[in-house]
PDB file of N, CA and C in Angstrom:
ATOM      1  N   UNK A   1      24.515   0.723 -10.360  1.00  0.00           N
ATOM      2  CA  UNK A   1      25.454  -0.169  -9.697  1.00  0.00           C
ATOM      3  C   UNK A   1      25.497   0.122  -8.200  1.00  0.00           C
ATOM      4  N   UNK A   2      25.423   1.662  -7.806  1.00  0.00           N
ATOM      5  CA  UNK A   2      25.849   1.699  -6.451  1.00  0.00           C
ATOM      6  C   UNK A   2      24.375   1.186  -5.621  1.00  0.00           C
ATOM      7  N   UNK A   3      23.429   1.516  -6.520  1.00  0.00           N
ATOM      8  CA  UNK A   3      22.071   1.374  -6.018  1.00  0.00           C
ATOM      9  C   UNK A   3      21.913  -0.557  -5.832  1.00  0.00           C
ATOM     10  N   UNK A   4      22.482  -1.199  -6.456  1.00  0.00           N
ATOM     11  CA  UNK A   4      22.220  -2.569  -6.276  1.00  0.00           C
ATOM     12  C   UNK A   4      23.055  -2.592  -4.608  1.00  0.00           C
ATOM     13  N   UNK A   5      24.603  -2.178  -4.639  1.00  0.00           N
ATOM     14  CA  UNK A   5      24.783  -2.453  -3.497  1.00  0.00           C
ATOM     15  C   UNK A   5      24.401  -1.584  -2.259  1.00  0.00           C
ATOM     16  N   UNK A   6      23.890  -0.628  -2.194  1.00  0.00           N
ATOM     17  CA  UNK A   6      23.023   0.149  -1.271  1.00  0.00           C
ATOM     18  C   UNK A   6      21.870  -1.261  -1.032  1.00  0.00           C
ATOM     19  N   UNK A   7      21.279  -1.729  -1.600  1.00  0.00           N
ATOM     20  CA  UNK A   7      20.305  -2.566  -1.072  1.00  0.00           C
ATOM     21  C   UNK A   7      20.276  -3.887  -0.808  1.00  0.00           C
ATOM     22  N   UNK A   8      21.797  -4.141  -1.206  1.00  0.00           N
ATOM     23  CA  UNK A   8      21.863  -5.881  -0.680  1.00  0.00           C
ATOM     24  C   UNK A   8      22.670  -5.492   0.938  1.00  0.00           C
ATOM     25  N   UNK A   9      23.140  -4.300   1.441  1.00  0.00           N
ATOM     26  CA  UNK A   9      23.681  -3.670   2.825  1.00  0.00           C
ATOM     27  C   UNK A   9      22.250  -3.809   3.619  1.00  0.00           C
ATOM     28  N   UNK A  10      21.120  -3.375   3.021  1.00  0.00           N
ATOM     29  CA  UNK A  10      20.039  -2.814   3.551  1.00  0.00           C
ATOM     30  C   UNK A  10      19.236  -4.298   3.825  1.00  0.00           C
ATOM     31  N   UNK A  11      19.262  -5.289   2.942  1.00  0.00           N
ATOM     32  CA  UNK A  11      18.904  -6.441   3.034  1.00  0.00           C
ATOM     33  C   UNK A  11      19.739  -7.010   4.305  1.00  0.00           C
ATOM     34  N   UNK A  12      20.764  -7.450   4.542  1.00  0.00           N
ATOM     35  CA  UNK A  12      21.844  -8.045   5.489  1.00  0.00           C
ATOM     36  C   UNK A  12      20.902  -7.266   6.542  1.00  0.00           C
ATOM     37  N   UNK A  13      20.817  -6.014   6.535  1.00  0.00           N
ATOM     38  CA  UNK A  13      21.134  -5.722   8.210  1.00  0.00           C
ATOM     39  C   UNK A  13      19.469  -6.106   8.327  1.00  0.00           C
ATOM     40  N   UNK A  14      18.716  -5.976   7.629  1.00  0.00           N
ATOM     41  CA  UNK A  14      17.472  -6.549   7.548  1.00  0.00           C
ATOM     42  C   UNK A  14      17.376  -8.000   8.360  1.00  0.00           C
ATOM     43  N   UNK A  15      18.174  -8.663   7.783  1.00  0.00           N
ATOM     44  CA  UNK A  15      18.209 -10.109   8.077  1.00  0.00           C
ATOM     45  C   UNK A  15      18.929 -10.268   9.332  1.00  0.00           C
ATOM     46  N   UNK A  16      19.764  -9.214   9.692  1.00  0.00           N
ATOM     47  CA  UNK A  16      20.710  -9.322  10.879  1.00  0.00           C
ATOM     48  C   UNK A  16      19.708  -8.751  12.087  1.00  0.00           C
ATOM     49  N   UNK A  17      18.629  -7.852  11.906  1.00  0.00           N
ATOM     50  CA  UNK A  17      18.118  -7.589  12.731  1.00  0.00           C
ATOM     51  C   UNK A  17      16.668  -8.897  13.261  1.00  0.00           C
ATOM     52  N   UNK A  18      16.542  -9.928  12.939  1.00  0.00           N
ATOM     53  CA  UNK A  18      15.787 -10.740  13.264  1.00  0.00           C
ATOM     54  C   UNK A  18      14.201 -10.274  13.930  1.00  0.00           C
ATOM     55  N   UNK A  19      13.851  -9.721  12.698  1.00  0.00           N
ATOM     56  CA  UNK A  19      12.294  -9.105  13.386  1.00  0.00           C
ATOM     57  C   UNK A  19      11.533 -10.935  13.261  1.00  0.00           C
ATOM     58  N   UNK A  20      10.539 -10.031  14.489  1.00  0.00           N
ATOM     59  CA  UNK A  20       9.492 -11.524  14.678  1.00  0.00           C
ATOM     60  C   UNK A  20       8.053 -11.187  14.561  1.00  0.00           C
ATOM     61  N   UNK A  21       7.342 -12.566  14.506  1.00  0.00           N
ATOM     62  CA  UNK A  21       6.543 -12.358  14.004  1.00  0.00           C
ATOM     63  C   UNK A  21       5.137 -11.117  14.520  1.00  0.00           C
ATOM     64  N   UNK A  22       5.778 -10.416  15.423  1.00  0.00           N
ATOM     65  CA  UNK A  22       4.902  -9.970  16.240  1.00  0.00           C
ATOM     66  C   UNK A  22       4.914  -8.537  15.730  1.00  0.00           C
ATOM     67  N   UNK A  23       6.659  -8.346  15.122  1.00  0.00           N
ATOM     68  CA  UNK A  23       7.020  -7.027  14.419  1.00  0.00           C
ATOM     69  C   UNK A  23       6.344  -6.770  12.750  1.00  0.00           C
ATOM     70  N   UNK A  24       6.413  -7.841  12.259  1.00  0.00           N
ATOM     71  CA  UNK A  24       6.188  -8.116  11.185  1.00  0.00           C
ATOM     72  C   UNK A  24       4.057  -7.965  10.992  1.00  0.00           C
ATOM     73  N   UNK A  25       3.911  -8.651  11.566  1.00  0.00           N
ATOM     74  CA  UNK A  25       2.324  -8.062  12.033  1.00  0.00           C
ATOM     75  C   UNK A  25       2.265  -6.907  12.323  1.00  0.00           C
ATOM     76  N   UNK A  26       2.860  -5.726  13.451  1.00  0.00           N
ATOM     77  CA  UNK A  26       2.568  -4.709  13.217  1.00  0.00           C
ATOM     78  C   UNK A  26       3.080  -3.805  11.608  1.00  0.00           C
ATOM     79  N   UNK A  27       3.692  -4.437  11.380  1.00  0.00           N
ATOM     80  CA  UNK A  27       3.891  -3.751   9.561  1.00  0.00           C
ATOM     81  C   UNK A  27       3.012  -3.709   8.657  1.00  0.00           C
ATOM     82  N   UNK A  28       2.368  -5.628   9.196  1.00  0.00           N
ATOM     83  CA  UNK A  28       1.006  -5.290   7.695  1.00  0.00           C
ATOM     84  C   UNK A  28       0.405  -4.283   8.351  1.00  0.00           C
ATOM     85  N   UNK A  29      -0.313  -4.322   9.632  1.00  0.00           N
ATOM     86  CA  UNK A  29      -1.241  -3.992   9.991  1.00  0.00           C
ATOM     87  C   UNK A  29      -1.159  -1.771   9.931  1.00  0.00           C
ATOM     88  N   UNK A  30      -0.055  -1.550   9.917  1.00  0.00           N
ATOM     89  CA  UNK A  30       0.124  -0.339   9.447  1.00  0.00           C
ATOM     90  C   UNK A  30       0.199   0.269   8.333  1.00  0.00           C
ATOM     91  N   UNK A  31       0.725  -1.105   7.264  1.00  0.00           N
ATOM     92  CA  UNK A  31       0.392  -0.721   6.116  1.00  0.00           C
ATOM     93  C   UNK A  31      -0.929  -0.348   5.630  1.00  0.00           C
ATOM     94  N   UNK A  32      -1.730  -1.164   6.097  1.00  0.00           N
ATOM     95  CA  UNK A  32      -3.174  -1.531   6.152  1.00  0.00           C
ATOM     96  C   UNK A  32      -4.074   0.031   6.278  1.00  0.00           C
ATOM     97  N   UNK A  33      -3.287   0.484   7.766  1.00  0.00           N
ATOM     98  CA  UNK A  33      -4.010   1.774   7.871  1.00  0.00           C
ATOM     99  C   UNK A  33      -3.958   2.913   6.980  1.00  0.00           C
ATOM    100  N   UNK A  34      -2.266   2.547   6.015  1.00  0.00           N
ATOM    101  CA  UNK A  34      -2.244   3.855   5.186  1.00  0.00           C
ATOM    102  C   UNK A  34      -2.536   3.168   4.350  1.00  0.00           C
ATOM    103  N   UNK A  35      -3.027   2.292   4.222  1.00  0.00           N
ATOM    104  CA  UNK A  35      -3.456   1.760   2.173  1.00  0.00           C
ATOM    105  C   UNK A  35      -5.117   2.128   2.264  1.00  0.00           C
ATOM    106  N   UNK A  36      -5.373   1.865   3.218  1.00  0.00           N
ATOM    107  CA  UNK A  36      -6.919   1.319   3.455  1.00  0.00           C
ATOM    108  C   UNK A  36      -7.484   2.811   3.424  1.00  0.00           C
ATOM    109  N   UNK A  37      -7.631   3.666   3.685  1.00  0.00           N
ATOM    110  CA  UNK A  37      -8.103   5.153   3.427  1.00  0.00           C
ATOM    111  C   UNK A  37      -7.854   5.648   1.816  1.00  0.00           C
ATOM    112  N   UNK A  38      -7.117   5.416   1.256  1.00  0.00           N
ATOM    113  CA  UNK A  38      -6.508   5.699  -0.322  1.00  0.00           C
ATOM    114  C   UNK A  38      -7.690   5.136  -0.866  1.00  0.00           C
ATOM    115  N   UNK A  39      -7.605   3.275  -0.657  1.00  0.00           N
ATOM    116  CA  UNK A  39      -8.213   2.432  -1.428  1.00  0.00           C
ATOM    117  C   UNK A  39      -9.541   3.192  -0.974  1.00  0.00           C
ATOM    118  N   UNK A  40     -10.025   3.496  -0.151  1.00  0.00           N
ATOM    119  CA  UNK A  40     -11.793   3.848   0.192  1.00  0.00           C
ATOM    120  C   UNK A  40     -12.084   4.951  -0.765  1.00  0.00           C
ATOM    121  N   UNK A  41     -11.002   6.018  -0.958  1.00  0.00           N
ATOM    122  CA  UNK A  41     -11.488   6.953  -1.736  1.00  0.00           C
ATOM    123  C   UNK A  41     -11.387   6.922  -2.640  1.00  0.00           C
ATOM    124  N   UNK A  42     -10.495   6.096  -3.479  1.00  0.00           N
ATOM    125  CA  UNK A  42     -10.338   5.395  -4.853  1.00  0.00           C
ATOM    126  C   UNK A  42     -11.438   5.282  -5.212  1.00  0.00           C
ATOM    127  N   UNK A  43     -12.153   4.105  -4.261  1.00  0.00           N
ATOM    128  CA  UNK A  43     -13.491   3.369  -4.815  1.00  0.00           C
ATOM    129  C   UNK A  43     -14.834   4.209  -4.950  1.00  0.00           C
ATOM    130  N   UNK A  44     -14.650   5.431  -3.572  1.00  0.00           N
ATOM    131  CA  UNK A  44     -15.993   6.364  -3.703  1.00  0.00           C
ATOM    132  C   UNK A  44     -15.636   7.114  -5.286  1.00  0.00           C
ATOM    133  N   UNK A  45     -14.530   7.307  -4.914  1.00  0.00           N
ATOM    134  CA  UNK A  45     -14.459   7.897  -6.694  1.00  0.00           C
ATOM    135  C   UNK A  45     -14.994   7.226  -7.749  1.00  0.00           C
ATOM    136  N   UNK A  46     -14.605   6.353  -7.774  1.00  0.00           N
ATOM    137  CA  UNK A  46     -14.735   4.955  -9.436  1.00  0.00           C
ATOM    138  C   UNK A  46     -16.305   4.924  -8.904  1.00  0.00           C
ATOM    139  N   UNK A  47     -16.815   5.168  -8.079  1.00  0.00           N
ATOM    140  CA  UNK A  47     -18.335   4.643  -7.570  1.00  0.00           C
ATOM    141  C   UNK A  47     -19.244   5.904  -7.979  1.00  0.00           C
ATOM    142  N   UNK A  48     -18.439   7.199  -7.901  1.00  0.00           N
ATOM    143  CA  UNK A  48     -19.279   8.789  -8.127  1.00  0.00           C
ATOM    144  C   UNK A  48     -18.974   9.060  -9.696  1.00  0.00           C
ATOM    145  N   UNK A  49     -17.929   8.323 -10.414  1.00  0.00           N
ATOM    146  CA  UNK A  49     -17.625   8.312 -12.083  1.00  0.00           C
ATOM    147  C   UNK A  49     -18.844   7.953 -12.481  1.00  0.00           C
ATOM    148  N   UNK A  50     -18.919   6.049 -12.085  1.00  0.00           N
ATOM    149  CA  UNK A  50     -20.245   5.331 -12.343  1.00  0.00           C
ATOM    150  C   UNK A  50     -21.319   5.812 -12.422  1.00  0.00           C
ATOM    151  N   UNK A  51     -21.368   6.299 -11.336  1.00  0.00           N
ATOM    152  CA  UNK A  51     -22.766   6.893 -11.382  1.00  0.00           C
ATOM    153  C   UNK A  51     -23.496   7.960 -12.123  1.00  0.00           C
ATOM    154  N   UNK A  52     -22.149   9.141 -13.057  1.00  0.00           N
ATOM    155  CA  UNK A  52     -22.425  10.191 -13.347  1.00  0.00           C
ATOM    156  C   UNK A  52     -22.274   9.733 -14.850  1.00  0.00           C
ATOM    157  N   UNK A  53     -21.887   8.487 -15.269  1.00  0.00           N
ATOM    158  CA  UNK A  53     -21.715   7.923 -16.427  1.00  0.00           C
ATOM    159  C   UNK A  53     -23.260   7.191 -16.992  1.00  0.00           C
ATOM    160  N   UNK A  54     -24.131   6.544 -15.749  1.00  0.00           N
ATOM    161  CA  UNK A  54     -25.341   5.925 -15.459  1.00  0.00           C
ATOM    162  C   UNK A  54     -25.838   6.962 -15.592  1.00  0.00           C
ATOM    163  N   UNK A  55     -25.965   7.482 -15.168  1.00  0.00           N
ATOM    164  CA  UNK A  55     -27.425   8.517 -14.679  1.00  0.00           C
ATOM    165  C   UNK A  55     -27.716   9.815 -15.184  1.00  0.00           C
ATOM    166  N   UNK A  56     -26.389  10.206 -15.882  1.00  0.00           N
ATOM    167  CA  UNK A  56     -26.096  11.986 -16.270  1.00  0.00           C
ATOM    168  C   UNK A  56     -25.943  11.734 -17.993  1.00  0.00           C
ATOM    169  N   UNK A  57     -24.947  10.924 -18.623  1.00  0.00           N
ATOM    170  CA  UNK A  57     -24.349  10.765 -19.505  1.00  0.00           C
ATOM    171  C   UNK A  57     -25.231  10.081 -20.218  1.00  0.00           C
ATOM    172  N   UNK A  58     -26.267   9.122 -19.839  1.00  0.00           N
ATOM    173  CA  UNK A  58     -26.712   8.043 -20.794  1.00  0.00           C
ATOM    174  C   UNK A  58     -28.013   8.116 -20.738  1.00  0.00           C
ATOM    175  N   UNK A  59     -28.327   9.188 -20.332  1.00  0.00           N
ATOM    176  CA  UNK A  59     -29.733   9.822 -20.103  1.00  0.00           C
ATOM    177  C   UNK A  59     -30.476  10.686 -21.434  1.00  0.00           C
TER     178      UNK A  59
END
């Protein structure tokens, strides 16, 4: 309960603070930087599984 209204406070001032679109672009674009390194090593991973599943395992 307290947690619903902790975040409709957090919403308002959200909305009260009128970010634009210029703020809002730098958000994706930071998100971007911390997602985008995770996702790369995710994939070298799932890519070094593959390969050891191909080449080691089924050999």
């Amino acid at each position: 309960m307290e947690d619903k209204e902790k975040r409709k406070e957090e919403l308002q001032q959200l909305k009260s603070e009128n970010l634009g679109k210029k703020d809002i672009l730098a958000l994706i674009i930071a998100l971007f930087q911390l997602i985008l390194p995770i996702a790369a090593i995710v994939a070298f991973l799932y890519f070094l599984v593959i390969l050891f599943l191909t080449k080691v395992w089924m050999y």
